[in-house]
Protein backbone atom coordinates (compact mmCIF):
# COMPACT_ATOMS: atom_id res chain seq x y z
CA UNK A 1 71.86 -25.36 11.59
CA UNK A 2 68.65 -24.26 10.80
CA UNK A 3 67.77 -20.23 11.11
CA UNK A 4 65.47 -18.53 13.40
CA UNK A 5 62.75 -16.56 11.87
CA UNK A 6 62.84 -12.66 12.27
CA UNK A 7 60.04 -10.38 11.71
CA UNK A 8 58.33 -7.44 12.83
CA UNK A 9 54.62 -7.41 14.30
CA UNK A 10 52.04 -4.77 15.49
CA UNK A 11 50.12 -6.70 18.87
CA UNK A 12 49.41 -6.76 22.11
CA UNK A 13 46.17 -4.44 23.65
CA UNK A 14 45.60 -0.75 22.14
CA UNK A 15 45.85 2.20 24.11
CA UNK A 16 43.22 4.62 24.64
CA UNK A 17 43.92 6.16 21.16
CA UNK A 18 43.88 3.29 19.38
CA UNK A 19 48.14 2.81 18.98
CA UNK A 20 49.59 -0.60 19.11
CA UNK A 21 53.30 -1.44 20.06
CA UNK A 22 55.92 -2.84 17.26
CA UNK A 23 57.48 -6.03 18.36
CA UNK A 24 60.75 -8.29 17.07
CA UNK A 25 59.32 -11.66 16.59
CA UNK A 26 61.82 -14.29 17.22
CA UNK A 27 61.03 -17.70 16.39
CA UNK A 28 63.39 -20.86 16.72
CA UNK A 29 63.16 -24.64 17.49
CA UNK A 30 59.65 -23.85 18.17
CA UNK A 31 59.65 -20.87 20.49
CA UNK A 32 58.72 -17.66 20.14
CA UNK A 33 60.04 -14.95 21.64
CA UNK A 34 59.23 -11.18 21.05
CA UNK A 35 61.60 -8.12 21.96
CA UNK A 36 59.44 -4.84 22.18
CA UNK A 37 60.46 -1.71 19.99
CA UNK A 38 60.24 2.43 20.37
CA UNK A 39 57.57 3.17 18.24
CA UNK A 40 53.20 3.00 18.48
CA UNK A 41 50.94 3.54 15.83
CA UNK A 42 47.25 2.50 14.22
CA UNK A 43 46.75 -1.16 12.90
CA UNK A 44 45.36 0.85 9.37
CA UNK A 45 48.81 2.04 8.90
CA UNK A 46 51.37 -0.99 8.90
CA UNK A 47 52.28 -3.10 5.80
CA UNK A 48 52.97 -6.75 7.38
CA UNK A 49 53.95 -7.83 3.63
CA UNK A 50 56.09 -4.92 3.37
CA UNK A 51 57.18 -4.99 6.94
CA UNK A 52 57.14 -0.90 6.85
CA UNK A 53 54.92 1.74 8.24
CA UNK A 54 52.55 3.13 5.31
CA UNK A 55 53.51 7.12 3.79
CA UNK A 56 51.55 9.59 5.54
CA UNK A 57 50.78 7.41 8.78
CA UNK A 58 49.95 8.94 12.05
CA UNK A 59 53.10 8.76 14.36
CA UNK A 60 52.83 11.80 16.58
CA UNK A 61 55.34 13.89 15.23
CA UNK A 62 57.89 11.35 13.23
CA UNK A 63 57.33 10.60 9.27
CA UNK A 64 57.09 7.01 8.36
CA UNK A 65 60.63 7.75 7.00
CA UNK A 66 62.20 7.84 10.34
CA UNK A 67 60.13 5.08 11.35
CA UNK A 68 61.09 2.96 8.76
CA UNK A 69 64.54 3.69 8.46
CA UNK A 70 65.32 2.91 12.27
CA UNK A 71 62.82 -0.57 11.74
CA UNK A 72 65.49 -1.55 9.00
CA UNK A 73 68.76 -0.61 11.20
CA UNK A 74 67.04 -2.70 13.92
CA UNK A 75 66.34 -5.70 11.01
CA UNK A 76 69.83 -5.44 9.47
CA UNK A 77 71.38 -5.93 13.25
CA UNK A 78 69.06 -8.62 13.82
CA UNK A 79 70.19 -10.41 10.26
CA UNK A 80 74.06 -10.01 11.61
CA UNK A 81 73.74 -10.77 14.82
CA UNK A 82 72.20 -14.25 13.55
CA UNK A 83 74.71 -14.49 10.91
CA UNK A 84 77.36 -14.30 13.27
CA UNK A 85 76.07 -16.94 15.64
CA UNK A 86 75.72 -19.56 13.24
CA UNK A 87 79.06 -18.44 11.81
CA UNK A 88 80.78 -19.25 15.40
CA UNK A 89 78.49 -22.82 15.56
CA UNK A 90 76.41 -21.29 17.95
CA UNK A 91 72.96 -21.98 18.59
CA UNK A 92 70.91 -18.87 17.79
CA UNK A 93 68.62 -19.14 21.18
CA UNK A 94 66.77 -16.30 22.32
CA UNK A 95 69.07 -15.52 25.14
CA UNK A 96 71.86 -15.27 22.74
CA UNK A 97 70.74 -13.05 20.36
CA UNK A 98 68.87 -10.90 22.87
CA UNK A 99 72.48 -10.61 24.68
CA UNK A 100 74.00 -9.39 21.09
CA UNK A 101 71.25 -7.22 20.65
CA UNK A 102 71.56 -5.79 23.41
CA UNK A 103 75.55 -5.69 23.42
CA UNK A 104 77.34 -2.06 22.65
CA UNK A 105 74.76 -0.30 24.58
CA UNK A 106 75.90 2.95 26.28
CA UNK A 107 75.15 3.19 30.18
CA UNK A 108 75.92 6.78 29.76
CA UNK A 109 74.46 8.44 26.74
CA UNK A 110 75.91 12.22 26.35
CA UNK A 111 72.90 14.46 25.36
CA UNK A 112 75.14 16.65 22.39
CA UNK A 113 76.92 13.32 20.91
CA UNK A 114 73.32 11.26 20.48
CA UNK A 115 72.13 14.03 18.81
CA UNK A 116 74.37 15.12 16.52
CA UNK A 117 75.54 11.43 15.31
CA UNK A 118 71.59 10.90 14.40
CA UNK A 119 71.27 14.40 12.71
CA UNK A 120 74.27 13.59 11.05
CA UNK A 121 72.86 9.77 10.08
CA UNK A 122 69.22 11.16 9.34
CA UNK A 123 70.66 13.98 7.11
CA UNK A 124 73.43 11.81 5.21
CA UNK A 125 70.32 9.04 4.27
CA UNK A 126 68.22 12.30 3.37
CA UNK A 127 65.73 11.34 5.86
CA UNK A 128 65.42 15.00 6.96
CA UNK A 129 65.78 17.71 4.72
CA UNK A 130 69.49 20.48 4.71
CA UNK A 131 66.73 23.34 6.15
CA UNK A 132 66.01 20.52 9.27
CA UNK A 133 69.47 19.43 9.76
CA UNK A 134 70.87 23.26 10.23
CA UNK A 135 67.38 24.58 12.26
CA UNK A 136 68.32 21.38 14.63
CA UNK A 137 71.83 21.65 15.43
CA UNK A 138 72.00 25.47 16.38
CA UNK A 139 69.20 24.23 18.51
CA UNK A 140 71.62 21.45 19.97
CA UNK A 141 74.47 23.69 19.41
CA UNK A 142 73.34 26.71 21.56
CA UNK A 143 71.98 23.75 24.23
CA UNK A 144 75.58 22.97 24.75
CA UNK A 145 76.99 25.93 24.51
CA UNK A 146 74.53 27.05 27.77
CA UNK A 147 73.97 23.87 29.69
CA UNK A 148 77.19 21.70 28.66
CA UNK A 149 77.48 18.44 27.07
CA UNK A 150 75.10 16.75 29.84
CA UNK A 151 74.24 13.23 30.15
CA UNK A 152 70.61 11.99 28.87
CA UNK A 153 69.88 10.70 31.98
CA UNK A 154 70.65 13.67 33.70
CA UNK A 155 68.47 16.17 31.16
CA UNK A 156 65.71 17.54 33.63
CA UNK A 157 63.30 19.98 33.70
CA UNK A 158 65.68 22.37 35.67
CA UNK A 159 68.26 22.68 32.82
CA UNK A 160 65.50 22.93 30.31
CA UNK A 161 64.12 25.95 32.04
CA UNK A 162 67.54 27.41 33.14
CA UNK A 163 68.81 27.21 29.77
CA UNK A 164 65.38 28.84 28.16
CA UNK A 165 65.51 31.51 31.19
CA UNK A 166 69.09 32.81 29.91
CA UNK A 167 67.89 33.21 26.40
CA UNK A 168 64.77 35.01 27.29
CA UNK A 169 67.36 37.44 29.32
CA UNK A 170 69.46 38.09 26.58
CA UNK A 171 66.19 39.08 24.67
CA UNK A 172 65.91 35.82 22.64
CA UNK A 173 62.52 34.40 23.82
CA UNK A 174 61.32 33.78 20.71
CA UNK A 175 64.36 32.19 19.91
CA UNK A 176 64.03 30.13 22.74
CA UNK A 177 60.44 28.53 21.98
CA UNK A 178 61.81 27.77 18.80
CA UNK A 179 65.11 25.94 19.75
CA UNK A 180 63.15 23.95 22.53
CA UNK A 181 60.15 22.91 19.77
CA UNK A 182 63.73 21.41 18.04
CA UNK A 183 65.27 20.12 20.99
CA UNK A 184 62.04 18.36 22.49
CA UNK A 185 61.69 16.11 18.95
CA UNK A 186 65.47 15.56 18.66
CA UNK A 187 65.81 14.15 22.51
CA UNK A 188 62.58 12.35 21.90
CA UNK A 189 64.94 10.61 19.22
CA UNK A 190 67.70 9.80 21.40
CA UNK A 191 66.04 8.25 23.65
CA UNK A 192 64.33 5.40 21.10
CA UNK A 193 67.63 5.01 19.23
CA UNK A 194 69.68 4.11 22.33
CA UNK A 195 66.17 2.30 24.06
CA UNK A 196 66.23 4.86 26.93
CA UNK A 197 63.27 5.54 28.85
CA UNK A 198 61.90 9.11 29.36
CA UNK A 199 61.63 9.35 33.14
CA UNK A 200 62.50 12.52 33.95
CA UNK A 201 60.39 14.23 31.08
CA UNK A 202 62.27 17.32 31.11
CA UNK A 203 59.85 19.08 28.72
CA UNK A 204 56.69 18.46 30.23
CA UNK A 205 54.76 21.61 31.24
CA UNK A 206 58.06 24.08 30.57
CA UNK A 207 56.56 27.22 30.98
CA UNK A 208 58.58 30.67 31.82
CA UNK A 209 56.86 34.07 32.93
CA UNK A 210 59.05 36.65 31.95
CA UNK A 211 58.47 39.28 34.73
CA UNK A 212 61.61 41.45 34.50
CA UNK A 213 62.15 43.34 31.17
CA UNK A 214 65.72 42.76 29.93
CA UNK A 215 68.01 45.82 28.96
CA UNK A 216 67.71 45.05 25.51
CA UNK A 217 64.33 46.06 25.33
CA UNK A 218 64.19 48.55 27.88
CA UNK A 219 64.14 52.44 27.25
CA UNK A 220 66.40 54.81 29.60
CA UNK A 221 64.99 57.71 31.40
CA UNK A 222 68.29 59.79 29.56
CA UNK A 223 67.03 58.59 26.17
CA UNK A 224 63.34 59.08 26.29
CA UNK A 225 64.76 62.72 27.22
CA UNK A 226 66.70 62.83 24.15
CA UNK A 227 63.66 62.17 21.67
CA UNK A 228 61.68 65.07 24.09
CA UNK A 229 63.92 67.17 23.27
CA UNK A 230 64.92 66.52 19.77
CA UNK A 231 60.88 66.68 18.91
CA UNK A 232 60.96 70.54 18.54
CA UNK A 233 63.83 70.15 16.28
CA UNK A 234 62.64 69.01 12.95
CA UNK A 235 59.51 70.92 10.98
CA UNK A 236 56.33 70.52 12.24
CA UNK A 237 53.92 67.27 10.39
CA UNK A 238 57.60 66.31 8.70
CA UNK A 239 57.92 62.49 9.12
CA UNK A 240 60.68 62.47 11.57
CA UNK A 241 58.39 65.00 13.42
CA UNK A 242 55.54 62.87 13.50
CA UNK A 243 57.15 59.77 13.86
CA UNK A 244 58.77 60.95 17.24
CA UNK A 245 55.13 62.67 18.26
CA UNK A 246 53.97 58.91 18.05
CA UNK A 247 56.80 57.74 19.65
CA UNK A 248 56.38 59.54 22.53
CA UNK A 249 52.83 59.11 23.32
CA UNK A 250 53.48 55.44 22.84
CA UNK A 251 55.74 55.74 26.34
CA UNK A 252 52.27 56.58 27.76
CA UNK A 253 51.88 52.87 27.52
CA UNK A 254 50.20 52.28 24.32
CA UNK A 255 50.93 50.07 21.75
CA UNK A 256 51.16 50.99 18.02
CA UNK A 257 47.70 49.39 17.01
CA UNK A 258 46.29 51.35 19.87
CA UNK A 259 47.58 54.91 18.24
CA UNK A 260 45.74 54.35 14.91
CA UNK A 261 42.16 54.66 16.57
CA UNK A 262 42.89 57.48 18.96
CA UNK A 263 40.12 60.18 17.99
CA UNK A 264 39.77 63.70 19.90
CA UNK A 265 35.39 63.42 20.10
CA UNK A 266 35.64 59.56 20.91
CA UNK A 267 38.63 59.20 23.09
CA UNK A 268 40.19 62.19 24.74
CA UNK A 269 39.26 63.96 28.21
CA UNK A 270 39.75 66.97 30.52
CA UNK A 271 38.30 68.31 33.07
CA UNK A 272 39.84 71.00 36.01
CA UNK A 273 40.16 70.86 39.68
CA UNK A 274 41.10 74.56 40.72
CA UNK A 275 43.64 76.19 38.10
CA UNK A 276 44.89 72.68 37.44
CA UNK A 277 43.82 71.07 33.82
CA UNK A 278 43.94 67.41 33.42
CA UNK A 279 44.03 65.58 30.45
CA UNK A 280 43.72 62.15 29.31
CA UNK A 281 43.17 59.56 26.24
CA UNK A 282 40.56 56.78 27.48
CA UNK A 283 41.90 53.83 25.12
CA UNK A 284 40.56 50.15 23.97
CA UNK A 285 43.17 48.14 23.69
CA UNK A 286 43.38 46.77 19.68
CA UNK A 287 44.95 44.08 20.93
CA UNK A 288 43.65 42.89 24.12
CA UNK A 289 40.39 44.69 23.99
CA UNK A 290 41.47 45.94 27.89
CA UNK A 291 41.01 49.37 29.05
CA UNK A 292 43.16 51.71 30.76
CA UNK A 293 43.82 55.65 30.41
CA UNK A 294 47.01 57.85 29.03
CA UNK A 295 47.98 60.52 31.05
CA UNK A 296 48.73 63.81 28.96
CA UNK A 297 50.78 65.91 31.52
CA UNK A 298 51.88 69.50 30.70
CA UNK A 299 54.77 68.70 28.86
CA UNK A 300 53.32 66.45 26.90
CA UNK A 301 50.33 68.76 25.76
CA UNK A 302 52.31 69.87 22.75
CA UNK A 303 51.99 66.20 21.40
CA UNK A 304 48.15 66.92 21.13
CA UNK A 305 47.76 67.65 17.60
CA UNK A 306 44.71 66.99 16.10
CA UNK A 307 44.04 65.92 12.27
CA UNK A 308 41.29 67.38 10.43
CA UNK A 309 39.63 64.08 10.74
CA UNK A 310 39.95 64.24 14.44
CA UNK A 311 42.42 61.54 14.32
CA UNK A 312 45.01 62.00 16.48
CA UNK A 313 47.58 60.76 13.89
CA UNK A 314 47.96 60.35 10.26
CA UNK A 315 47.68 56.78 8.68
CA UNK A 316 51.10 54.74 8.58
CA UNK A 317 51.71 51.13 7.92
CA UNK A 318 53.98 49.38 11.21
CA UNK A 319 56.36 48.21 8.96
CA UNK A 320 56.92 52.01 7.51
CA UNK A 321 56.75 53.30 10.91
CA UNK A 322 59.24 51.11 12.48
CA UNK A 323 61.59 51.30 9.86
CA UNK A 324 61.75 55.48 10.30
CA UNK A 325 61.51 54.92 14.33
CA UNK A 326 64.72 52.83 14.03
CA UNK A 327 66.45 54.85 11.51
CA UNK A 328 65.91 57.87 13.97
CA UNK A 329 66.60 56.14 16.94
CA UNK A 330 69.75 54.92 15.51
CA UNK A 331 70.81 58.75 15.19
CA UNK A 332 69.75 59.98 18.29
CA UNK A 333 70.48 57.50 20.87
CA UNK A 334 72.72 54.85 19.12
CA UNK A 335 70.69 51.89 18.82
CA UNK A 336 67.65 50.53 16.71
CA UNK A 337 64.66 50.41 18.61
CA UNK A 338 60.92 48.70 18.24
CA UNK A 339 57.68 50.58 19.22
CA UNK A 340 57.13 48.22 22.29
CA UNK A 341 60.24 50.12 23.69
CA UNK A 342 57.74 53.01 24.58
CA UNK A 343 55.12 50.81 26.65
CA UNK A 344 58.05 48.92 28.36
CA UNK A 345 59.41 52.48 29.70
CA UNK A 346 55.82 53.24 31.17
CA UNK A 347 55.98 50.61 33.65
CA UNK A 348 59.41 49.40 34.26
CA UNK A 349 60.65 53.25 34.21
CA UNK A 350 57.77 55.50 35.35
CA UNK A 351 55.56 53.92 36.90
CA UNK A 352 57.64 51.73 39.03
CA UNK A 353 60.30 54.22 40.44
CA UNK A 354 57.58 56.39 42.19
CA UNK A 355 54.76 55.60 44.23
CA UNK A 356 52.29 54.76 41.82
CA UNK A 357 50.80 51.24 43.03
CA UNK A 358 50.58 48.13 41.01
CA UNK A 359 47.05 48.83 40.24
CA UNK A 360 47.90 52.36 38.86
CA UNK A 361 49.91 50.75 36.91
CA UNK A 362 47.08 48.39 35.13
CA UNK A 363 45.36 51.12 34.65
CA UNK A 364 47.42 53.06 32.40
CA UNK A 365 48.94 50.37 30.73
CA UNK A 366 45.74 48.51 30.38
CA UNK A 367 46.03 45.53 31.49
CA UNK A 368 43.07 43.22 33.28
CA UNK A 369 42.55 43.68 36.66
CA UNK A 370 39.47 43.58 38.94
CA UNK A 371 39.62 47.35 38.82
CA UNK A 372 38.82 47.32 34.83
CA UNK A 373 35.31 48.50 35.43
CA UNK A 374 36.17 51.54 37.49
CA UNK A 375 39.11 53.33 35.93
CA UNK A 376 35.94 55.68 34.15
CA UNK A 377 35.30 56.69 37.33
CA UNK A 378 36.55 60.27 37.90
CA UNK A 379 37.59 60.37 41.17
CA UNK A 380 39.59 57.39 40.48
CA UNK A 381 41.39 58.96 37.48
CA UNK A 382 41.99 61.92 39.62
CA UNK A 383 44.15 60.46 41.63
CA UNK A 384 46.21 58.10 39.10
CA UNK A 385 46.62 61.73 37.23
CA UNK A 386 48.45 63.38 40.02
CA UNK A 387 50.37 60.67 41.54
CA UNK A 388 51.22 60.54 37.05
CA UNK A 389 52.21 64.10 36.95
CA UNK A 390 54.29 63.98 40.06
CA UNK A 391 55.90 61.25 38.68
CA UNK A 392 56.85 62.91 35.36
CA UNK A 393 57.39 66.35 37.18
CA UNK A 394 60.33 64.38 39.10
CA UNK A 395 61.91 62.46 35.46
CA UNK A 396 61.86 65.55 33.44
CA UNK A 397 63.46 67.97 36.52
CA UNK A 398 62.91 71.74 36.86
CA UNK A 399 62.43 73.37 33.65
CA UNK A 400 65.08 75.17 31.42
């Protein structure tokens, strides 16, 4: 009997950026017959002779690799599939070996078992490196271990975002980015080694606004007290004195970048209204290049020391400072924390428990708003100082 002819051809029309689809040609007793296959790419890079995709070719993510190694499973199945008919006297039609290709395939694909028995098949034929194989299943791993062992089919954009929304709470979001980069290319994977179709697209457009800052990052009112209060306690310009001086200024709402510019002739204000004295740092944001105002109340006069280069703190490094700020914080309220900690308390803590308005808010912290071009204007800062002092007069409580 004599044996069909199996090979593996780029054709049909190319898509707007130039990709053309594989194909299994299958040719006996003079028809040909062609079964399409997962993967696109440019005519320039695909070796006919060599049936293989050329090193270094443009695939949209995969290496040639991948590519290649899933073109030779598909070829080897093809080989035995055609063995076996001809083995069992059977003619080797198209309808036959299409139903024996096609024969084993899953109706219900489970989301953590495709992935891991391709991780484990990718890593064993060293297609992906030990680094890719461990980044990739905590990715799957911790997917599981939030969402359950779902179905492919039934992967949607609702689990996607549910299971990055829990991470982001527990103060992963970074974290979370990362593991859905991983999980995004690994369930691309399942889907073209069991011949699924991607019609739910669960990771199209995932985007999550974190609005509400977990506890992990957020600063109590009790504990910004405790660093208040332990300031007078160590020597004056010592570096745990000066490192909680920053500190607390930074729960004004500035970041860390934006302390290293402050300058008393360039960025600091008063001016009276009766026997009351208010003060304030007008501040461009390092970062954002925004502009808002810190509010220096009467308590917080004392952390208005000047050096004699009219800087209103000595030069640090961030990675020196937040190494003493978590040292420190360690001792006095039991737990490491991060210089953002300080900007977070402004708004979630300050600003927000009293009747300071959202725009009040912006201001201080920074932020854009349509009211970016006004907060210079006196009688505008006026009023954000009081409704600011009141606000701290009611955290800190009657004086000792």
């Amino acid at each position: 009997m004599k044996p069909p002819s199996i090979s593996i051809v780029l054709r049909g029309y190319e898509d707007r950026f130039g990709f053309q689809r594989l194909f299994l040609r299958y040719s006996w007793c003079y028809r040909t017959n062609y079964i399409v296959l997962s993967w696109k790419l440019l005519p320039k890079d695909w070796d006919p002779v060599t049936q293989s995709v050329k090193p270094r070719a443009t695939l949209g993510g995969e290496t040639s690799v991948v590519v290649n190694g899933d073109l030779a499973k598909t070829m080897n199945k093809a080989y035995s599939v055609v063995a076996e008919l001809i083995a069992n006297d059977i003619p080797p039609t198209f309808e036959e070996f299409k139903a024996k290709m096609s024969m084993g395939k899953k109706t219900a694909v489970m989301f953590w078992d495709a992935a891991m028995k391709i991780l484990d098949e990718e890593h064993r034929e060293k297609q992906i490196s030990r680094q890719t194989f461990t980044c990739y299943r905590a990715a799957v791993n911790k997917f599981r271990e939030i969402s359950g062992n779902l179905r492919v089919q039934e992967l949607g954009r609702d689990q996607v975002l549910a299971f990055k929304r829990k991470m982001v709470l527990a103060g992963k979001e970074n974290l979370a980015n990362q593991y859905l980069r991983y999980l995004k290319i690994i369930y691309g994977r399942v889907l073209k080694y069991h011949k699924l179709g991607d019609l739910r697209k669960p990771f199209d457009n995932v985007s999550i606004k974190v609005v509400k800052i977990s506890e992990k990052k957020s600063l109590a009112i009790e504990e910004y007290l405790v660093f208040k209060k332990a300031l007078p306690q160590y020597a004056p310009d010592s570096p745990d004195h000066e490192t909680i001086r920053r500190f607390l200024i930074m729960c004004r709402g500035l970041r860390f970048s934006d302390t290293k510019q402050i300058k008393k002739d360039l960025h600091y204000f008063e001016f009276h209204e009766g026997e009351t004295l208010f003060r304030y740092l007008a501040v461009n944001a390092q970062k954002t290049g925004t502009k808002g105002i810190v509010p220096i109340s009467e308590s917080d006069a004392g952390l208005l020391k000047w050096e004699p280069d009219g800087f209103l703190f000595s030069k640090i490094s961030y990675k020196s400072y937040v190494k003493r700020l978590k040292k420190l914080s360690l001792d006095l309220i039991g737990r490491e924390i991060t210089t953002h900690f300080g900007r977070h308390f402004t708004g979630d803590f300050i600003l927000n428990s009293t009747d300071m308005s959202l725009d009040d808010v912006k201001t201080i912290i920074g932020v854009k708003s349509d009211r970016i071009a006004e907060i210079y204007a006196q009688k505008d800062i006026k009023e954000v100082l009081k409704k600011f002092y009141k606000a701290v007069e009611g955290m800190e409580g009657v004086k000792d």
